[in-house]
C-alpha atoms as a PDB file:
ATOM      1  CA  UNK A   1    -115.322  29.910-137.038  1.00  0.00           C
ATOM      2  CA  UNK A   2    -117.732  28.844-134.689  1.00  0.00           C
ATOM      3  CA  UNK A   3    -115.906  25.589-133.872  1.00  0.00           C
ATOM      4  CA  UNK A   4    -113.168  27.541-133.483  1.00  0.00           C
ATOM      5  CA  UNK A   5    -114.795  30.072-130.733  1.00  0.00           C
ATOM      6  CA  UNK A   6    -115.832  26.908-128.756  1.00  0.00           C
ATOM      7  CA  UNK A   7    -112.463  25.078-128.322  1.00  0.00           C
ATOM      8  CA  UNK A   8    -110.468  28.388-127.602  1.00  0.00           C
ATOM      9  CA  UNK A   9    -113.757  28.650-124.870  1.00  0.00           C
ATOM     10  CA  UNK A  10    -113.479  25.408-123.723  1.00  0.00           C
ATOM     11  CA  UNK A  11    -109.455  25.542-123.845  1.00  0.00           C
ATOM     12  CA  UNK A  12    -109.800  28.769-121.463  1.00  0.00           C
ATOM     13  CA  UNK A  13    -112.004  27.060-119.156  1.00  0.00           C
ATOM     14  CA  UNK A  14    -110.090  24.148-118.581  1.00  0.00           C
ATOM     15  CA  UNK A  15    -106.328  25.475-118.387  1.00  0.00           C
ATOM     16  CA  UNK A  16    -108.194  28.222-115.501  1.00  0.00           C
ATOM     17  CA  UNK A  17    -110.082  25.951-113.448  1.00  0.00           C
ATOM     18  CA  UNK A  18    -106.706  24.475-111.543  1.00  0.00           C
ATOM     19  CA  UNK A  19    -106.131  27.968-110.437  1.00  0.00           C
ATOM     20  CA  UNK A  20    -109.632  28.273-109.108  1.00  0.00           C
ATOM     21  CA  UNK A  21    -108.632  25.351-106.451  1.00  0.00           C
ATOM     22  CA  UNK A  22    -105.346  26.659-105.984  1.00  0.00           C
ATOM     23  CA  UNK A  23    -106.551  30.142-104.972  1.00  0.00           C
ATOM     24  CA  UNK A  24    -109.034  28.186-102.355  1.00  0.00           C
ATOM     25  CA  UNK A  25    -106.075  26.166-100.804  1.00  0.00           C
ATOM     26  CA  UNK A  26    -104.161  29.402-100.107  1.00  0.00           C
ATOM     27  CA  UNK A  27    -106.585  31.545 -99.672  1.00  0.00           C
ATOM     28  CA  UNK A  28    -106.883  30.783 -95.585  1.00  0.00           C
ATOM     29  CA  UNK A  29    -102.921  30.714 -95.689  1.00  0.00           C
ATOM     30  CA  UNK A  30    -102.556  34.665 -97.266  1.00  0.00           C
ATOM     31  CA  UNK A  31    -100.094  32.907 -99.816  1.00  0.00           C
ATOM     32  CA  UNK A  32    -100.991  34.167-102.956  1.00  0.00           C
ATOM     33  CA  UNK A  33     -97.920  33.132-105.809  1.00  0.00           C
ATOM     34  CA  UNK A  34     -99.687  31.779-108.052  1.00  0.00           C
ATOM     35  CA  UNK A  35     -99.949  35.076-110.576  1.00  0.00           C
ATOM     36  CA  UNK A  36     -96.040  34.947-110.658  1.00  0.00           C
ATOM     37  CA  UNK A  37     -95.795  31.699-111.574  1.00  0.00           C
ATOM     38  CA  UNK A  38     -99.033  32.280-114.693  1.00  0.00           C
ATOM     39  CA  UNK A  39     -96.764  35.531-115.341  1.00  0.00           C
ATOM     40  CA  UNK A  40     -93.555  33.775-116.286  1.00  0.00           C
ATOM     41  CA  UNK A  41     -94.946  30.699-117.897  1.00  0.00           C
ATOM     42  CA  UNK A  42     -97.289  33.410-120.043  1.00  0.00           C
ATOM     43  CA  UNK A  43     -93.674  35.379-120.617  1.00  0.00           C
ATOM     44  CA  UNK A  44     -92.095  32.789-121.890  1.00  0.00           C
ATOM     45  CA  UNK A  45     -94.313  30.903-123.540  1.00  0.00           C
ATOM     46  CA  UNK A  46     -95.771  33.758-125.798  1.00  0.00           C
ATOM     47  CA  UNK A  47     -91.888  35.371-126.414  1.00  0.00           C
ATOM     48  CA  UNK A  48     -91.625  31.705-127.615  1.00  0.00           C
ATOM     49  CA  UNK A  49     -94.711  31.457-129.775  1.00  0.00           C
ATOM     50  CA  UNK A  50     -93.983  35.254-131.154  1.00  0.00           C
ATOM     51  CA  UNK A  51     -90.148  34.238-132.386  1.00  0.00           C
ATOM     52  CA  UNK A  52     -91.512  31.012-133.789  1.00  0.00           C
ATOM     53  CA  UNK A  53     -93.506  32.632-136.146  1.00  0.00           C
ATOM     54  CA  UNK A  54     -91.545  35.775-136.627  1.00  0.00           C
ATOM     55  CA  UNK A  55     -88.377  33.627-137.487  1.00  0.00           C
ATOM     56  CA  UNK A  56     -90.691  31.226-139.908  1.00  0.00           C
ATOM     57  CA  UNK A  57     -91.999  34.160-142.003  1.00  0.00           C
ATOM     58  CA  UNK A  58     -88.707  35.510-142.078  1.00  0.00           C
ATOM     59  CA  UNK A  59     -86.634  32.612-143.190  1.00  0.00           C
ATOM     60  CA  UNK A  60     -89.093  31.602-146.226  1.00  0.00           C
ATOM     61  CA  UNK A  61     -89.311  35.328-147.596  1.00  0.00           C
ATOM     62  CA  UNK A  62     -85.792  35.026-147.865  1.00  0.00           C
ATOM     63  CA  UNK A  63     -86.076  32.074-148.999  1.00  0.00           C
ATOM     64  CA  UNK A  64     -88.722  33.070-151.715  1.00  0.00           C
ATOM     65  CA  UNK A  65     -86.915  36.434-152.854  1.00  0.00           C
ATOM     66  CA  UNK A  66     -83.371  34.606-153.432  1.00  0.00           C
ATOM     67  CA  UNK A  67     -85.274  31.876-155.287  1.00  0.00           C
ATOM     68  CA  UNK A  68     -86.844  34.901-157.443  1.00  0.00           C
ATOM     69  CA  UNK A  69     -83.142  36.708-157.505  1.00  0.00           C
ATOM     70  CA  UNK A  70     -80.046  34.325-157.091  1.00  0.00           C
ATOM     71  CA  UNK A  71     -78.072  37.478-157.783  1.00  0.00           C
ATOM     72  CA  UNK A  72     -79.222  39.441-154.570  1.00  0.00           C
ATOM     73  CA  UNK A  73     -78.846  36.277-152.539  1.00  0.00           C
ATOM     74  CA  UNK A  74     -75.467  37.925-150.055  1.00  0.00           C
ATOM     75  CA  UNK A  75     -77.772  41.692-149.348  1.00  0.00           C
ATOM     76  CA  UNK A  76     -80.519  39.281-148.369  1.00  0.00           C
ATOM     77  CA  UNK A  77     -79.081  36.783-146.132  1.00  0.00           C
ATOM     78  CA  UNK A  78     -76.930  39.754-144.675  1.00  0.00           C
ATOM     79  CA  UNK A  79     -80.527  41.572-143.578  1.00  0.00           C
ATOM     80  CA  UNK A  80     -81.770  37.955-142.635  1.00  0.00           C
ATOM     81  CA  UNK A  81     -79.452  36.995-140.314  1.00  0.00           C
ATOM     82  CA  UNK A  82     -79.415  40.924-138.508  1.00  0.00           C
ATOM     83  CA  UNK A  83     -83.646  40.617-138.587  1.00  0.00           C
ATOM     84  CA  UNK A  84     -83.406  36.562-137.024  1.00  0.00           C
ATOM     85  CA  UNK A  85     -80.664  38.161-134.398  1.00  0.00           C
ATOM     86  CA  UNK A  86     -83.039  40.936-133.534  1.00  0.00           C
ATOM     87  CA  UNK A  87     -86.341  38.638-133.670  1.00  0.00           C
ATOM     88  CA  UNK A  88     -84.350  35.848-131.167  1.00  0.00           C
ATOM     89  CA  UNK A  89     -83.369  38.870-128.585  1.00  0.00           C
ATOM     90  CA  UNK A  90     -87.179  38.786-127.825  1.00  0.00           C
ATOM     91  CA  UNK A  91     -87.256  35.439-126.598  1.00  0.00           C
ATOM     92  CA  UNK A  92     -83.994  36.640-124.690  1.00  0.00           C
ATOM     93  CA  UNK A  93     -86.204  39.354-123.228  1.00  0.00           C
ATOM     94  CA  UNK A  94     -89.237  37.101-122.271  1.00  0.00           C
ATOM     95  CA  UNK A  95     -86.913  34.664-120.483  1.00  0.00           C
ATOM     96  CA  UNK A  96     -85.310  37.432-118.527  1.00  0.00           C
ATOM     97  CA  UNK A  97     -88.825  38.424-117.661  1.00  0.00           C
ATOM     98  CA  UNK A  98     -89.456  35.271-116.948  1.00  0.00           C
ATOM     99  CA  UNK A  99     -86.568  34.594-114.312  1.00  0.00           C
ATOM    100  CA  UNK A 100     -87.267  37.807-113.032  1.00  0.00           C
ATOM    101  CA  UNK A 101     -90.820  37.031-111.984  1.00  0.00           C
ATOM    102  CA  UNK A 102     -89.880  33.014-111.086  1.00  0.00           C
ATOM    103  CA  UNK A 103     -87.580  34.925-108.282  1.00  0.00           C
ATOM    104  CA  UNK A 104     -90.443  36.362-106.384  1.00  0.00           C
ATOM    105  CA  UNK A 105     -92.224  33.069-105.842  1.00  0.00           C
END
């Protein structure tokens, strides 16, 4: 866990210090646009990362239960396919956001 601390540290430190020099460049110009552009890549990138994983557990539970129960294989691939539909309109949301927030740079 330790290791683990460390890297996410280190990763921190290294994906901020660019911004550090960028806020000196335009820091004598008054230009500051740099926290719109860190909003919509964090929008999204994270709406991505979120779906990913939300789609992945929910495709191999299904998977697993109609495995376990051929039977009940069309009730669960009808709730599958209304829970990936719901789970891939927030990725539709953090791209909006992130449009939104690109148009103010």
């Amino acid at each position: 866990m330790m290791k683990f601390g460390k890297l996410a540290l280190w990763t921190l430190f290294l994906c901020l210090m660019p911004m550090v020099a960028i806020a000196q460049e335009h820091a004598s110009s008054g230009e500051s646009s740099w926290g719109y552009a860190l909003g919509a890549g964090l929008a999204i990138g994270l709406a991505g990362l979120g779906c990913g994983i939300g789609q992945g557990l929910t495709a191999g539970n299904t998977t697993a239960g109609i495995a376990r129960n051929p039977n009940a294989a069309g009730a669960m691939f009808t709730n599958f396919i209304l829970g990936m539909v719901l789970i891939e309109s927030i990725a539709i949301y953090g791209l909006v956001i992130a449009f939104l927030l690109q148009g103010k740079i």
